[in-house]
C-alpha atoms as a PDB file:
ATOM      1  CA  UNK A   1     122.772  28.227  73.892  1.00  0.00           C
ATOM      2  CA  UNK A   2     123.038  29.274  77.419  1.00  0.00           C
ATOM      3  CA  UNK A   3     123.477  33.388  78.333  1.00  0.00           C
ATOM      4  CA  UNK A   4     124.820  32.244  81.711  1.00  0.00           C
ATOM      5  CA  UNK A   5     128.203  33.109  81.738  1.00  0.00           C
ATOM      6  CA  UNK A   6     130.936  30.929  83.318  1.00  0.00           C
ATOM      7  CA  UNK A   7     130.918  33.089  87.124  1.00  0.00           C
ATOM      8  CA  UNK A   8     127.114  32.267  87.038  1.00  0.00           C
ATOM      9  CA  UNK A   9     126.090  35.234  86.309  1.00  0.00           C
ATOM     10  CA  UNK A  10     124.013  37.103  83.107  1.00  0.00           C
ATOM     11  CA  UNK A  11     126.140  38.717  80.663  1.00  0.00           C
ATOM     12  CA  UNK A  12     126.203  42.565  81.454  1.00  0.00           C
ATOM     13  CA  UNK A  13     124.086  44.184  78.747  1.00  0.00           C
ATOM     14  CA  UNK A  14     125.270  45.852  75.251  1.00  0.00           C
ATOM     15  CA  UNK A  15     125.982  49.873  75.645  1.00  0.00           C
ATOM     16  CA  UNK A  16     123.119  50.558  73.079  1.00  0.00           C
ATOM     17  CA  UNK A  17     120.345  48.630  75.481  1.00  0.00           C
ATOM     18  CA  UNK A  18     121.912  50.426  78.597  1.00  0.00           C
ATOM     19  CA  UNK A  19     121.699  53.754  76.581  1.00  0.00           C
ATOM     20  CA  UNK A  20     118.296  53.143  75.983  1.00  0.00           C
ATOM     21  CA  UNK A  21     117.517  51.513  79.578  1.00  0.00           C
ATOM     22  CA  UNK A  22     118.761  55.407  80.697  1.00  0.00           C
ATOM     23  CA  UNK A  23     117.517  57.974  78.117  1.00  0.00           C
ATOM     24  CA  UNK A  24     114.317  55.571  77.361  1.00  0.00           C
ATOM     25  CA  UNK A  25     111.982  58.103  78.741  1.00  0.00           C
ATOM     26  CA  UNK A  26     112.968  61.242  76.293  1.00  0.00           C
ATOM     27  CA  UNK A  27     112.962  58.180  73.654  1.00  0.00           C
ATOM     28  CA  UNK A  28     109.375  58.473  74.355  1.00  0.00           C
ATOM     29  CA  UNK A  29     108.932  61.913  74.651  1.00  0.00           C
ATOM     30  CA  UNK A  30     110.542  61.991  70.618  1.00  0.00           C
ATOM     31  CA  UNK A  31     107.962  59.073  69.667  1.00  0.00           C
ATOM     32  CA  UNK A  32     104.897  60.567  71.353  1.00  0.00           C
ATOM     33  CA  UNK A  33     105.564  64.126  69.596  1.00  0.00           C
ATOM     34  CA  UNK A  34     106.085  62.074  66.143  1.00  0.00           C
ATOM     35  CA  UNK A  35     103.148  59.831  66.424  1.00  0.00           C
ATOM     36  CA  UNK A  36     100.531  62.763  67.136  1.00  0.00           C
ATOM     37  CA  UNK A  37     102.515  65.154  64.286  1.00  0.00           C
ATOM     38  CA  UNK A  38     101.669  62.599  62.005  1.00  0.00           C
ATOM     39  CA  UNK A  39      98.287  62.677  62.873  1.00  0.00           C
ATOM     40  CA  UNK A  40      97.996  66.075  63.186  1.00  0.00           C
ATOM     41  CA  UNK A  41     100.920  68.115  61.763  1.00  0.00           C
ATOM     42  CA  UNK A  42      99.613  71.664  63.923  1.00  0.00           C
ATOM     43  CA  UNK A  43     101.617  69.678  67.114  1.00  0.00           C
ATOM     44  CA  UNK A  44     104.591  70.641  65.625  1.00  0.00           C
ATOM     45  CA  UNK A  45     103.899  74.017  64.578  1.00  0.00           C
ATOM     46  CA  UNK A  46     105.257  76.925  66.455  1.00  0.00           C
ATOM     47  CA  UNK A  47     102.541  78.483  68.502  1.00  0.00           C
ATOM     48  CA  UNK A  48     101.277  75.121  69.699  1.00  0.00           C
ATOM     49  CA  UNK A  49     105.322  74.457  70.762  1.00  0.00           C
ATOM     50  CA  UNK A  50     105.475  77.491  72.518  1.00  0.00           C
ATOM     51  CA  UNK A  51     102.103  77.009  74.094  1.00  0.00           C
ATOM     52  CA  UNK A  52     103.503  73.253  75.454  1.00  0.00           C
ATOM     53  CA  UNK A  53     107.037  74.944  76.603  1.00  0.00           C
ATOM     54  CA  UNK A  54     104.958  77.745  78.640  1.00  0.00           C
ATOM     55  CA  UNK A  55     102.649  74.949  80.170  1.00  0.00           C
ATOM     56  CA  UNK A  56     105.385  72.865  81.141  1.00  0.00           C
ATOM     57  CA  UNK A  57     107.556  75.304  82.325  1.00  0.00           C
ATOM     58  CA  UNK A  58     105.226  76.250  85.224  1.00  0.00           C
ATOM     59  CA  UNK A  59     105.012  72.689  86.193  1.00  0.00           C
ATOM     60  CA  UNK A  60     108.671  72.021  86.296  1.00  0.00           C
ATOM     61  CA  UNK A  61     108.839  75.285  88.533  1.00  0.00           C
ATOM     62  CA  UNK A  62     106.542  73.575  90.712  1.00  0.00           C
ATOM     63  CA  UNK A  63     107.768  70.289  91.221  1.00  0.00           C
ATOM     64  CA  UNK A  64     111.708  71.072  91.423  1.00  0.00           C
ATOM     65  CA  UNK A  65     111.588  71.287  95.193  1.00  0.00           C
ATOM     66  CA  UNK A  66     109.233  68.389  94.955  1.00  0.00           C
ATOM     67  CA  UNK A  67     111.585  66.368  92.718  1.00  0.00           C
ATOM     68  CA  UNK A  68     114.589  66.845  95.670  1.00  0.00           C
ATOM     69  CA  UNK A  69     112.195  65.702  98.495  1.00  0.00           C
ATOM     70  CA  UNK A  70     111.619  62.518  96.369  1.00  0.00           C
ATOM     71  CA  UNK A  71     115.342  62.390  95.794  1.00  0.00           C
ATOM     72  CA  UNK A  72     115.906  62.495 100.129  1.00  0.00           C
ATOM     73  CA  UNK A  73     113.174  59.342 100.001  1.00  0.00           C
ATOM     74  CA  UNK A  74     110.257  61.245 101.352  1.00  0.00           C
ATOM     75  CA  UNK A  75     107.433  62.808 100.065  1.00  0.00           C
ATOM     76  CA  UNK A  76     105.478  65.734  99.495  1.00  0.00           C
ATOM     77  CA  UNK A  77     101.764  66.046  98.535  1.00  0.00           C
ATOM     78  CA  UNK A  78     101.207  69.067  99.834  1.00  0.00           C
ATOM     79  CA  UNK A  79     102.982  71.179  97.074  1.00  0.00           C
ATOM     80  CA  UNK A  80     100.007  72.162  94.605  1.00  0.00           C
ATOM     81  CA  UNK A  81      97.729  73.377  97.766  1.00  0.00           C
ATOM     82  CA  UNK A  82     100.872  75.360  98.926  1.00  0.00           C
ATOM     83  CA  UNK A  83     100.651  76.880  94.991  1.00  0.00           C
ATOM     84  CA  UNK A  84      97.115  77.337  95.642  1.00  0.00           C
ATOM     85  CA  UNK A  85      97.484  79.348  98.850  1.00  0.00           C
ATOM     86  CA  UNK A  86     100.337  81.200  97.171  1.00  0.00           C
ATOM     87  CA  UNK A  87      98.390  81.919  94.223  1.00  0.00           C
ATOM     88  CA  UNK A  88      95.555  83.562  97.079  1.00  0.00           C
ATOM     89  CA  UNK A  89      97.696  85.140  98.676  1.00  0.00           C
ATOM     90  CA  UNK A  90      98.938  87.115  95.713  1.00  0.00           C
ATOM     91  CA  UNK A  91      96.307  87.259  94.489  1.00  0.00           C
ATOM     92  CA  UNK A  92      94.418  89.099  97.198  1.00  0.00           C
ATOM     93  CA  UNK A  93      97.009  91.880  98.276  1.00  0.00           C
ATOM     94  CA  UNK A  94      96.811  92.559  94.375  1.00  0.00           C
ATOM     95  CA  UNK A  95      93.025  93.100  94.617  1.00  0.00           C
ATOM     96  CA  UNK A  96      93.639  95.254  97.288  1.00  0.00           C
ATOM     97  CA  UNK A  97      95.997  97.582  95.952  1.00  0.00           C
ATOM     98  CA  UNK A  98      99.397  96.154  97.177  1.00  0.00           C
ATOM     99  CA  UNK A  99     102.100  95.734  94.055  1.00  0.00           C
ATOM    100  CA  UNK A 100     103.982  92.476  92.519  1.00  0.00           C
ATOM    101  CA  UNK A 101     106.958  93.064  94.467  1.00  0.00           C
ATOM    102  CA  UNK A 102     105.004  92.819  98.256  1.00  0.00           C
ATOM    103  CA  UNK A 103     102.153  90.584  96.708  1.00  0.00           C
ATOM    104  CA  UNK A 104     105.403  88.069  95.685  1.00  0.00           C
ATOM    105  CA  UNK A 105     107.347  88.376  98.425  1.00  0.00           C
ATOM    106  CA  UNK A 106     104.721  87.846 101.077  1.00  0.00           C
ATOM    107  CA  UNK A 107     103.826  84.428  98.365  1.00  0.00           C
ATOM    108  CA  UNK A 108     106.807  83.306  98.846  1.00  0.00           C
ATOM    109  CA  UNK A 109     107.114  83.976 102.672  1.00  0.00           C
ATOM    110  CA  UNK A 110     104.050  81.926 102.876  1.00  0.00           C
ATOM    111  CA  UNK A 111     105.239  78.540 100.745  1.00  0.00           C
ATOM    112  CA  UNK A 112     108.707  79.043 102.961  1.00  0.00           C
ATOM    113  CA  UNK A 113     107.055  78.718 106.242  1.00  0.00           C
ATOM    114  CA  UNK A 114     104.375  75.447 105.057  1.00  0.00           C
ATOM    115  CA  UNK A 115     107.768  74.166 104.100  1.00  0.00           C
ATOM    116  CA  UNK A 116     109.651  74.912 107.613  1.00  0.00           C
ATOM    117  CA  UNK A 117     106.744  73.205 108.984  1.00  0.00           C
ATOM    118  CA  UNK A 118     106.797  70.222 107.359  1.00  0.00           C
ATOM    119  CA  UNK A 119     110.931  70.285 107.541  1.00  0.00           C
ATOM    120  CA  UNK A 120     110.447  70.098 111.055  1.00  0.00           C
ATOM    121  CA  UNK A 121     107.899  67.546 111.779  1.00  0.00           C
ATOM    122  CA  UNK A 122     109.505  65.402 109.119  1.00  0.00           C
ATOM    123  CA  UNK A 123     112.921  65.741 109.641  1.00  0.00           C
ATOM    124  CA  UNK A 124     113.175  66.508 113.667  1.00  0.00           C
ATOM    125  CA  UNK A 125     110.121  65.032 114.915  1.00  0.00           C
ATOM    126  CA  UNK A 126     109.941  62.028 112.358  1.00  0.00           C
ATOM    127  CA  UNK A 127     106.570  62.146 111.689  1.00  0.00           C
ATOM    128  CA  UNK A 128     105.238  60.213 107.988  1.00  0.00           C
ATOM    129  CA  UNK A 129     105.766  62.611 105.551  1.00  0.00           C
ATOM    130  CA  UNK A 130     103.164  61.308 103.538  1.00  0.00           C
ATOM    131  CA  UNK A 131     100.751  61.993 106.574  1.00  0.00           C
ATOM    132  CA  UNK A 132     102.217  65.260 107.706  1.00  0.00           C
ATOM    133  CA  UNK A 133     101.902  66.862 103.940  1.00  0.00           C
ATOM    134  CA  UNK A 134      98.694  65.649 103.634  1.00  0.00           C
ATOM    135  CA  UNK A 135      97.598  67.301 106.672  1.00  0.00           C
ATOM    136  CA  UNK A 136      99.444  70.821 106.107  1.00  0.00           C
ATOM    137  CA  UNK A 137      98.134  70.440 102.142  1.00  0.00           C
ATOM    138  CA  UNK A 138      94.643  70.100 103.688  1.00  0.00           C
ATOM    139  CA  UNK A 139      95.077  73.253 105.879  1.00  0.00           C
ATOM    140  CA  UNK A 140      96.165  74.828 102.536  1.00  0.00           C
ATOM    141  CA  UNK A 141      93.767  74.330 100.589  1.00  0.00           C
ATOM    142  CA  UNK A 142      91.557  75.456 103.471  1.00  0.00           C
ATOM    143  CA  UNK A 143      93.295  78.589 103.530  1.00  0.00           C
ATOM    144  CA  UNK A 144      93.283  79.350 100.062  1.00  0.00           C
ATOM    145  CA  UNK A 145      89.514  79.095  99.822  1.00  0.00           C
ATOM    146  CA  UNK A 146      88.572  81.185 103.110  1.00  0.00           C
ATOM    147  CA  UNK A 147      90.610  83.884 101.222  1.00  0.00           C
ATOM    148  CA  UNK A 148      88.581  84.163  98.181  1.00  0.00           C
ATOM    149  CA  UNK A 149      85.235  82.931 100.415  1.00  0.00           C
ATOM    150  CA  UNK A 150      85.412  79.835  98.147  1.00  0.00           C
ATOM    151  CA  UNK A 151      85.928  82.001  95.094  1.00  0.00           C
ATOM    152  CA  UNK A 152      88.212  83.035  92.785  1.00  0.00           C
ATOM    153  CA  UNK A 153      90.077  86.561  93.095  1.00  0.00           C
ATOM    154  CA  UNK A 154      90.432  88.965  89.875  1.00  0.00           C
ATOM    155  CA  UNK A 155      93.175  91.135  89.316  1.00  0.00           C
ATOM    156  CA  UNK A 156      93.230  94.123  86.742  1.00  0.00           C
ATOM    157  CA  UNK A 157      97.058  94.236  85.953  1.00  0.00           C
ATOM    158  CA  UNK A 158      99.533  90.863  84.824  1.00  0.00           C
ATOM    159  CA  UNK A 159     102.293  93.074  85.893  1.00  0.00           C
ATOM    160  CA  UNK A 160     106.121  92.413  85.223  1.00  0.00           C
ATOM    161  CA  UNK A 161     105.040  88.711  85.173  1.00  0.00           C
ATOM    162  CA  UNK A 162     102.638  88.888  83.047  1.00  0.00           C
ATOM    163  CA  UNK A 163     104.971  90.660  80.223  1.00  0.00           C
ATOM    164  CA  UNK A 164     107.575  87.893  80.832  1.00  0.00           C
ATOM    165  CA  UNK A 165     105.639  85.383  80.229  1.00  0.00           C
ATOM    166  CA  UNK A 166     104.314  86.677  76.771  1.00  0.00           C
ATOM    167  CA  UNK A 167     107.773  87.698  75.842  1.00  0.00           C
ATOM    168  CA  UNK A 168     110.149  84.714  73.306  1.00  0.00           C
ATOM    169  CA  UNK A 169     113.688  84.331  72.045  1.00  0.00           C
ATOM    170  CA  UNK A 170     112.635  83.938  69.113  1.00  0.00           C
ATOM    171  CA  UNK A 171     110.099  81.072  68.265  1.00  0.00           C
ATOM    172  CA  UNK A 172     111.006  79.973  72.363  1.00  0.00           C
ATOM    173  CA  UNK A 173     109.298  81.110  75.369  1.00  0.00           C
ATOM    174  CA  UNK A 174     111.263  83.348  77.621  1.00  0.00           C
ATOM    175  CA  UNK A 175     109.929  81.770  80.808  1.00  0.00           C
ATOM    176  CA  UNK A 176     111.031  78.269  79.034  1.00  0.00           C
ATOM    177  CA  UNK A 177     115.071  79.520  78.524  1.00  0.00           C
ATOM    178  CA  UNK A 178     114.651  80.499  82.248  1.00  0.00           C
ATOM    179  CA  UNK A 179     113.815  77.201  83.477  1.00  0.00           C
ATOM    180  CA  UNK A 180     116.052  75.341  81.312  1.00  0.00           C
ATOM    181  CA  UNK A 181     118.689  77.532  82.743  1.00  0.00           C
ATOM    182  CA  UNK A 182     116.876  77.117  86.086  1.00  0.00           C
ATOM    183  CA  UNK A 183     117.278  73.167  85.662  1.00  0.00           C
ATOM    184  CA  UNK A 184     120.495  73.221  84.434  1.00  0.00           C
ATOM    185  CA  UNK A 185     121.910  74.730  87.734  1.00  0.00           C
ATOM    186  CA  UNK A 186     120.003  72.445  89.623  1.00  0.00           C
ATOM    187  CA  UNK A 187     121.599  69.378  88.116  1.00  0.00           C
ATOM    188  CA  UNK A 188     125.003  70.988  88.495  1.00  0.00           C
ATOM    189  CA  UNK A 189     124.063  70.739  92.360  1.00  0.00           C
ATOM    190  CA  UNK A 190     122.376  67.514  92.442  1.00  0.00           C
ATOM    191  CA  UNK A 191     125.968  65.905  90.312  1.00  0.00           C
ATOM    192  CA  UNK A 192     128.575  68.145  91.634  1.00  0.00           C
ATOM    193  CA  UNK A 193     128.094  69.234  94.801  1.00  0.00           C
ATOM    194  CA  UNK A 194     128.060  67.792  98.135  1.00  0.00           C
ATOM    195  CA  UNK A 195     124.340  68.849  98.645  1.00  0.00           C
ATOM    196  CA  UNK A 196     123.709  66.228  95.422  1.00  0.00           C
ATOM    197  CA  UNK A 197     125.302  63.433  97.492  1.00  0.00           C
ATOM    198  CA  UNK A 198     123.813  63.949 100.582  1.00  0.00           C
ATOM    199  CA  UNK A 199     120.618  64.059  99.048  1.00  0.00           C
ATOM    200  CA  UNK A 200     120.717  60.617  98.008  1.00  0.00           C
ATOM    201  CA  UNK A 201     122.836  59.386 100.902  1.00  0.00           C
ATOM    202  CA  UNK A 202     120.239  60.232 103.059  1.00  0.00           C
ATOM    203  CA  UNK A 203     117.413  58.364 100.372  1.00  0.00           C
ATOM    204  CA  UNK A 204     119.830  55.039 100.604  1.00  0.00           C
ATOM    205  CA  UNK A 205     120.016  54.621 104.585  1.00  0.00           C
ATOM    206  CA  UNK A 206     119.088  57.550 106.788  1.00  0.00           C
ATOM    207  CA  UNK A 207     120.354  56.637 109.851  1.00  0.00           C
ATOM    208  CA  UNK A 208     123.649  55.760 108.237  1.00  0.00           C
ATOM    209  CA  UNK A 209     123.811  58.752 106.715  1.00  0.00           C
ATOM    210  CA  UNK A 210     123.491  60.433 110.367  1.00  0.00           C
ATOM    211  CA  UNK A 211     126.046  58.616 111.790  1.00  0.00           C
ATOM    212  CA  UNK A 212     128.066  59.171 108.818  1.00  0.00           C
ATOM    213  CA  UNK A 213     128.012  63.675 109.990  1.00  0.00           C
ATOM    214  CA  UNK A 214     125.740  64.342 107.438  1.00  0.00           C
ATOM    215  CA  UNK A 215     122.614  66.857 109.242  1.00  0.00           C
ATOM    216  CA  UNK A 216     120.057  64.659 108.053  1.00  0.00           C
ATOM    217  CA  UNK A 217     117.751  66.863 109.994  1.00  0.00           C
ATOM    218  CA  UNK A 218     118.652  70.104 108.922  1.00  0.00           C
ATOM    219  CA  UNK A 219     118.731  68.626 105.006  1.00  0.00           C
ATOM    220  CA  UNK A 220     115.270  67.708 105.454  1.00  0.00           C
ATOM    221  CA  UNK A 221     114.000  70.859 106.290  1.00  0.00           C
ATOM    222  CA  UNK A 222     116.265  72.728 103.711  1.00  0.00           C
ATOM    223  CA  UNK A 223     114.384  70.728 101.152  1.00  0.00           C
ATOM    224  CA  UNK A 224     110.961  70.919 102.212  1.00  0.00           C
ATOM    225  CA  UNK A 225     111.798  74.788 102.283  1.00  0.00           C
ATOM    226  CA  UNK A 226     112.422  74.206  98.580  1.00  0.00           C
ATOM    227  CA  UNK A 227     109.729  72.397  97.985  1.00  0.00           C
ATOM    228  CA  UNK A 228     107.356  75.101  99.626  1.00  0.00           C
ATOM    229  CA  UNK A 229     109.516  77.768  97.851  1.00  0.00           C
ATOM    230  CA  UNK A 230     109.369  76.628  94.160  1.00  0.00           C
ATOM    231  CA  UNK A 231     105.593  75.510  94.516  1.00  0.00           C
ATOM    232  CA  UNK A 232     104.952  79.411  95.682  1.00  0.00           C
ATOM    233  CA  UNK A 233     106.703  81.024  92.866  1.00  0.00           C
ATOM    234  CA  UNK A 234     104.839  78.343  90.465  1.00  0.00           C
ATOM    235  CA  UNK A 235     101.364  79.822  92.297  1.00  0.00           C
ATOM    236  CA  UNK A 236     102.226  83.485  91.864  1.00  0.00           C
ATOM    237  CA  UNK A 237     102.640  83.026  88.181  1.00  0.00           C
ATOM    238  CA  UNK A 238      99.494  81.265  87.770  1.00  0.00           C
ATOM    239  CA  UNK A 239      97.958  84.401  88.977  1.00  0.00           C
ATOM    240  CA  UNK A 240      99.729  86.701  86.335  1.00  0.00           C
ATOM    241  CA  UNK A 241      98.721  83.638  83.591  1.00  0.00           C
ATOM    242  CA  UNK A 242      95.415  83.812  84.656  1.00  0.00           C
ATOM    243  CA  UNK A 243      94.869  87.104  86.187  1.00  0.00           C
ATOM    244  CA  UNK A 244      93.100  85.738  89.103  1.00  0.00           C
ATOM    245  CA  UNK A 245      93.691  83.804  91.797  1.00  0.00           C
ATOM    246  CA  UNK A 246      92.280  80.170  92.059  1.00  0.00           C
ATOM    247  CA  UNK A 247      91.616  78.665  95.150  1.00  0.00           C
ATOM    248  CA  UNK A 248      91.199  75.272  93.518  1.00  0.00           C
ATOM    249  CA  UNK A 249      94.032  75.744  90.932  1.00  0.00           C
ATOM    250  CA  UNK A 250      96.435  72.740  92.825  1.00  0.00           C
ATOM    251  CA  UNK A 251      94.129  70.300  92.111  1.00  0.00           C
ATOM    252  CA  UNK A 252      94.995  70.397  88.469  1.00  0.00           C
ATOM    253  CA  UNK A 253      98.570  69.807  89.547  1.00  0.00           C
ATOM    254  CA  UNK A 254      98.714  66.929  91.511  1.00  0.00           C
ATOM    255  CA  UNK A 255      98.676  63.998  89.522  1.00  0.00           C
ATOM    256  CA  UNK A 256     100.954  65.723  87.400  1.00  0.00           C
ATOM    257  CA  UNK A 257     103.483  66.847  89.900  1.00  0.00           C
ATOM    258  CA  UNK A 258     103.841  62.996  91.296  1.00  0.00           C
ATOM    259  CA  UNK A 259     104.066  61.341  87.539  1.00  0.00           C
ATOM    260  CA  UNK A 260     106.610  63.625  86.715  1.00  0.00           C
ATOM    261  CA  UNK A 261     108.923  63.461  89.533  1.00  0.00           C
ATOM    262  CA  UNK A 262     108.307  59.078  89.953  1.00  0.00           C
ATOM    263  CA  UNK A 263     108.423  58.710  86.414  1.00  0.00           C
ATOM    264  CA  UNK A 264     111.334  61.126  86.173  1.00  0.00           C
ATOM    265  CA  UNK A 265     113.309  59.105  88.701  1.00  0.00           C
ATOM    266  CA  UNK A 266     113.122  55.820  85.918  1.00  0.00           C
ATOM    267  CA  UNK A 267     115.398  58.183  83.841  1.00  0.00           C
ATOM    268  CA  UNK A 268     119.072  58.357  83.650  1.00  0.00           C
ATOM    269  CA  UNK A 269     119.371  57.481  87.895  1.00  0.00           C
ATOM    270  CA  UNK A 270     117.135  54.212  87.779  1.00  0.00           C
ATOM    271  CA  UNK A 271     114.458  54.307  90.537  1.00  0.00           C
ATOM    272  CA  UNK A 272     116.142  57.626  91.973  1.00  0.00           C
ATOM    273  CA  UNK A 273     114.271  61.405  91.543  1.00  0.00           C
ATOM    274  CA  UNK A 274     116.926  63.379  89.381  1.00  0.00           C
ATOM    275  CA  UNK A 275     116.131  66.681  87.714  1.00  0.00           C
ATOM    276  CA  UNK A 276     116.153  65.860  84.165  1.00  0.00           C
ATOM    277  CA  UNK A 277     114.422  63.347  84.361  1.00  0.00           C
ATOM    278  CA  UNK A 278     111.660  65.113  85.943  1.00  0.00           C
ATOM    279  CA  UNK A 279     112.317  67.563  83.417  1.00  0.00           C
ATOM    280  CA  UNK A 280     111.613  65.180  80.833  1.00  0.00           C
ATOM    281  CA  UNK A 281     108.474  63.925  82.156  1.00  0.00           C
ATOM    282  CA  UNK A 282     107.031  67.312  82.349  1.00  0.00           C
ATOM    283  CA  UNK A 283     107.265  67.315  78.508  1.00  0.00           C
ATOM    284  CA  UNK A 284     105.743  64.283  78.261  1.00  0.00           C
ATOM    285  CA  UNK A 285     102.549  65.085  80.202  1.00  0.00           C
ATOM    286  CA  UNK A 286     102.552  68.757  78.422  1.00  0.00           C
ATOM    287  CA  UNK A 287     102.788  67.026  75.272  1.00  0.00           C
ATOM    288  CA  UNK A 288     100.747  64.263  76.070  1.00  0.00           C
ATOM    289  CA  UNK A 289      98.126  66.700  76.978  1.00  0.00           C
ATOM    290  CA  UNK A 290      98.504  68.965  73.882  1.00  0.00           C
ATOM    291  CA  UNK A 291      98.547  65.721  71.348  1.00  0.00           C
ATOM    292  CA  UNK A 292      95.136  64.514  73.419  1.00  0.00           C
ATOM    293  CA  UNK A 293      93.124  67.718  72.941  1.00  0.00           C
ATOM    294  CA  UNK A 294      94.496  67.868  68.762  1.00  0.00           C
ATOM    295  CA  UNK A 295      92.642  64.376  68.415  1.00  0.00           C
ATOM    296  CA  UNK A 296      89.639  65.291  70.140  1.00  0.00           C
ATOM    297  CA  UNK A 297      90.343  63.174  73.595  1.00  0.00           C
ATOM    298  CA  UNK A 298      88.079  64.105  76.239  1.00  0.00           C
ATOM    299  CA  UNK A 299      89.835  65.185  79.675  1.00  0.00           C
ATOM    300  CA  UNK A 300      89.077  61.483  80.946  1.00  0.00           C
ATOM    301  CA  UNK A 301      90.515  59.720  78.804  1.00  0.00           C
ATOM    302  CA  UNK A 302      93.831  61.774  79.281  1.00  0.00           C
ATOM    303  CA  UNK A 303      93.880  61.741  82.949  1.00  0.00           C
ATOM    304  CA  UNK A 304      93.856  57.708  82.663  1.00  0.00           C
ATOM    305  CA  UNK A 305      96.873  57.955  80.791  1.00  0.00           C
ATOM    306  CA  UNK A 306      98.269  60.248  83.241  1.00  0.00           C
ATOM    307  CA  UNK A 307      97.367  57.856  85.998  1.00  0.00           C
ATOM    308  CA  UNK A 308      98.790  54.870  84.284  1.00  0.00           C
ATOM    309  CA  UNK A 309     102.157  56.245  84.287  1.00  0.00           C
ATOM    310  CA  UNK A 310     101.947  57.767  87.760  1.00  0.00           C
ATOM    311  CA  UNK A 311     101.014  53.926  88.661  1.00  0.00           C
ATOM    312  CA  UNK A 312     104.253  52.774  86.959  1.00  0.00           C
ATOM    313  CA  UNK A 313     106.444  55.135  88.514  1.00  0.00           C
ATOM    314  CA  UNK A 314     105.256  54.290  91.606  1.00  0.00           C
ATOM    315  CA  UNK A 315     105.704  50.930  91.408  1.00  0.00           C
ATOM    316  CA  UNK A 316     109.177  50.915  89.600  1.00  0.00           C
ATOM    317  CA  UNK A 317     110.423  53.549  92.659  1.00  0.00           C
ATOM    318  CA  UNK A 318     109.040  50.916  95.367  1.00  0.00           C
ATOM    319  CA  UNK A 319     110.704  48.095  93.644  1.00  0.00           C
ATOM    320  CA  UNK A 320     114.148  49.388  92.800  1.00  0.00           C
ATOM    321  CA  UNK A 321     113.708  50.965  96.738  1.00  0.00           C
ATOM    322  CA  UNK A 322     113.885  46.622  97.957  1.00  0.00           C
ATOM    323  CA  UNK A 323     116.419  45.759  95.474  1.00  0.00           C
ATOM    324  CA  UNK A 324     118.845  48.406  96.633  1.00  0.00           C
ATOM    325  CA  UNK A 325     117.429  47.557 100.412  1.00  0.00           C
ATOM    326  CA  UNK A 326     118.605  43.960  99.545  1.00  0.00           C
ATOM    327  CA  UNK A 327     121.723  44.944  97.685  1.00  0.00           C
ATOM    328  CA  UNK A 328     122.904  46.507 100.922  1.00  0.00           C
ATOM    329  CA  UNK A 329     121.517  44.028 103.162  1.00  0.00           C
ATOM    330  CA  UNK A 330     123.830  41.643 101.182  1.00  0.00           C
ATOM    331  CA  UNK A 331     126.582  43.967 101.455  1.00  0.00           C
END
């Protein structure tokens, strides 16, 4: 029996398929944490829980800026080096006396300007983002490593940090309620407000979205400001987690960051960067990654996994990118 209706076209799918075509990623996220509780049952128990949440809680701080940049159709591989001269920076002035507050602030100052930079050769001189962040991640990670002399940098005191990050609401990290609440706002934006829907206006058809009044320009930078903002704050917590700073800490954080925000985008907006999915991935990988080292997998074997999926998402964002670039050339 034919499924071509009478118009010529495929019947539209049932609601439970396109339920599952949206939510199909935290599908897996429910069947990955079964499968290795079942192998072993510690995956489930509360300190390893809380020990996932806190781990992917600093990578969702990281890649939220990272996940709007995606969103705007760019790119931005510089984030984790950005962390990583953040995580210096901090790092340093602690070592020499300074306190959180200044050693913060001047972290964040730092991922705020890498960002302005790259806002402005992306967005007002149109340079490739992919080549610009790689260039500006480079001089990073170059930075980061003249300031600990290609070491790492000690510090005596976790601070305020430090004591948040130990503290729970009950059997729940702290830091993990904050970033849920963190996440939640950001969706609000990215659904409700015009930001949202110039963010993916601009993603769809730049140039149409310029002549349409939206500051393309000025959007661009605001998000690469993000970006650099949110991979900062990630970088000065890694120094109260560790108490050090790490001059090779991004590298850890890369293929993460990417899977996360590509695969995210498969999620609920198909083949468009959207905060819960990235959300969602996160857990994944943290889970992934916690299930992996309960069975014994060596780090290899994990980071081929992580690679897979970073391969899929890219290749499910650059085809549904030239079926909506048909759609509208057909429009």
């Amino acid at each position: 029996m034919s499924m071509i209706t009478s118009s010529g076209r495929l019947p539209a799918p049932a609601p439970a398929l396109k339920l599952v075509g949206r939510w199909w990623l935290l599908l897996l996220l429910i069947v990955a944490v079964g499968l290795f509780t079942l192998e072993r049952p510690q995956m489930i128990e509360a300190g390893n829980l809380a020990t996932i949440l806190r781990s992917a809680s600093l990578t969702a701080i990281m890649v939220l800026g990272l996940n709007w940049v995606a969103a705007a159709g760019k790119i931005d591989v510089s984030f984790m080096q950005v962390a990583a001269l953040a995580n210096m920076t901090a790092a340093s002035l602690l070592a020499g006396g300074a306190g959180w507050l200044p050693a913060g602030l001047a972290a964040l100052a730092v991922g705020g300007l890498v960002g302005a930079l790259n806002g402005v050769l992306v967005g007002t001189a149109r340079l490739s983002p992919l080549i610009t962040t790689i260039a500006t991640g480079g001089i990073c990670a170059s930075a980061a490593a003249a300031i600990g002399r290609g070491t790492s940098i000690r510090i005596e005191d976790a601070g305020p940090i430090g004591e948040l990050l130990s503290m729970t609401l009950g059997p729940v990290p702290l830091i993990a309620v904050g970033v849920a609440l963190l996440y939640l706002a950001a969706w609000w934006c990215q659904e409700h407000l015009t930001f949202g829907r110039y963010v993916y206006a601009t993603a769809q058809n730049e140039e149409a979205a310029l002549e349409a009044g939206i500051p393309t320009g000025r959007l661009i930078l605001i998000l690469y400001v993000l970006s650099g903002l949110f991979a900062a704050a990630a970088g000065v917590i890694l120094v109260a987690s560790l108490s050090s700073g790490q001059p090779m800490i991004g590298a850890s954080y890369f293929i993460d960051g990417l899977t996360a925000v590509l695969v995210g985008g498969m999620m609920i907006r198909l083949g468009q960067p959207n905060v819960i999915g990235t959300l969602t991935a996160v857990l994944l990988l943290a889970a992934l990654v916690s299930g992996g080292a309960l069975l014994g997998w060596p780090d290899y074997q994990r980071e081929i996994i992580k690679g897979a999926l970073l391969i899929c998402g890219v290749a499910l964002a650059v085809w549904m990118g030239r079926s909506r670039g048909q759609a509208n050339g057909r429009g």
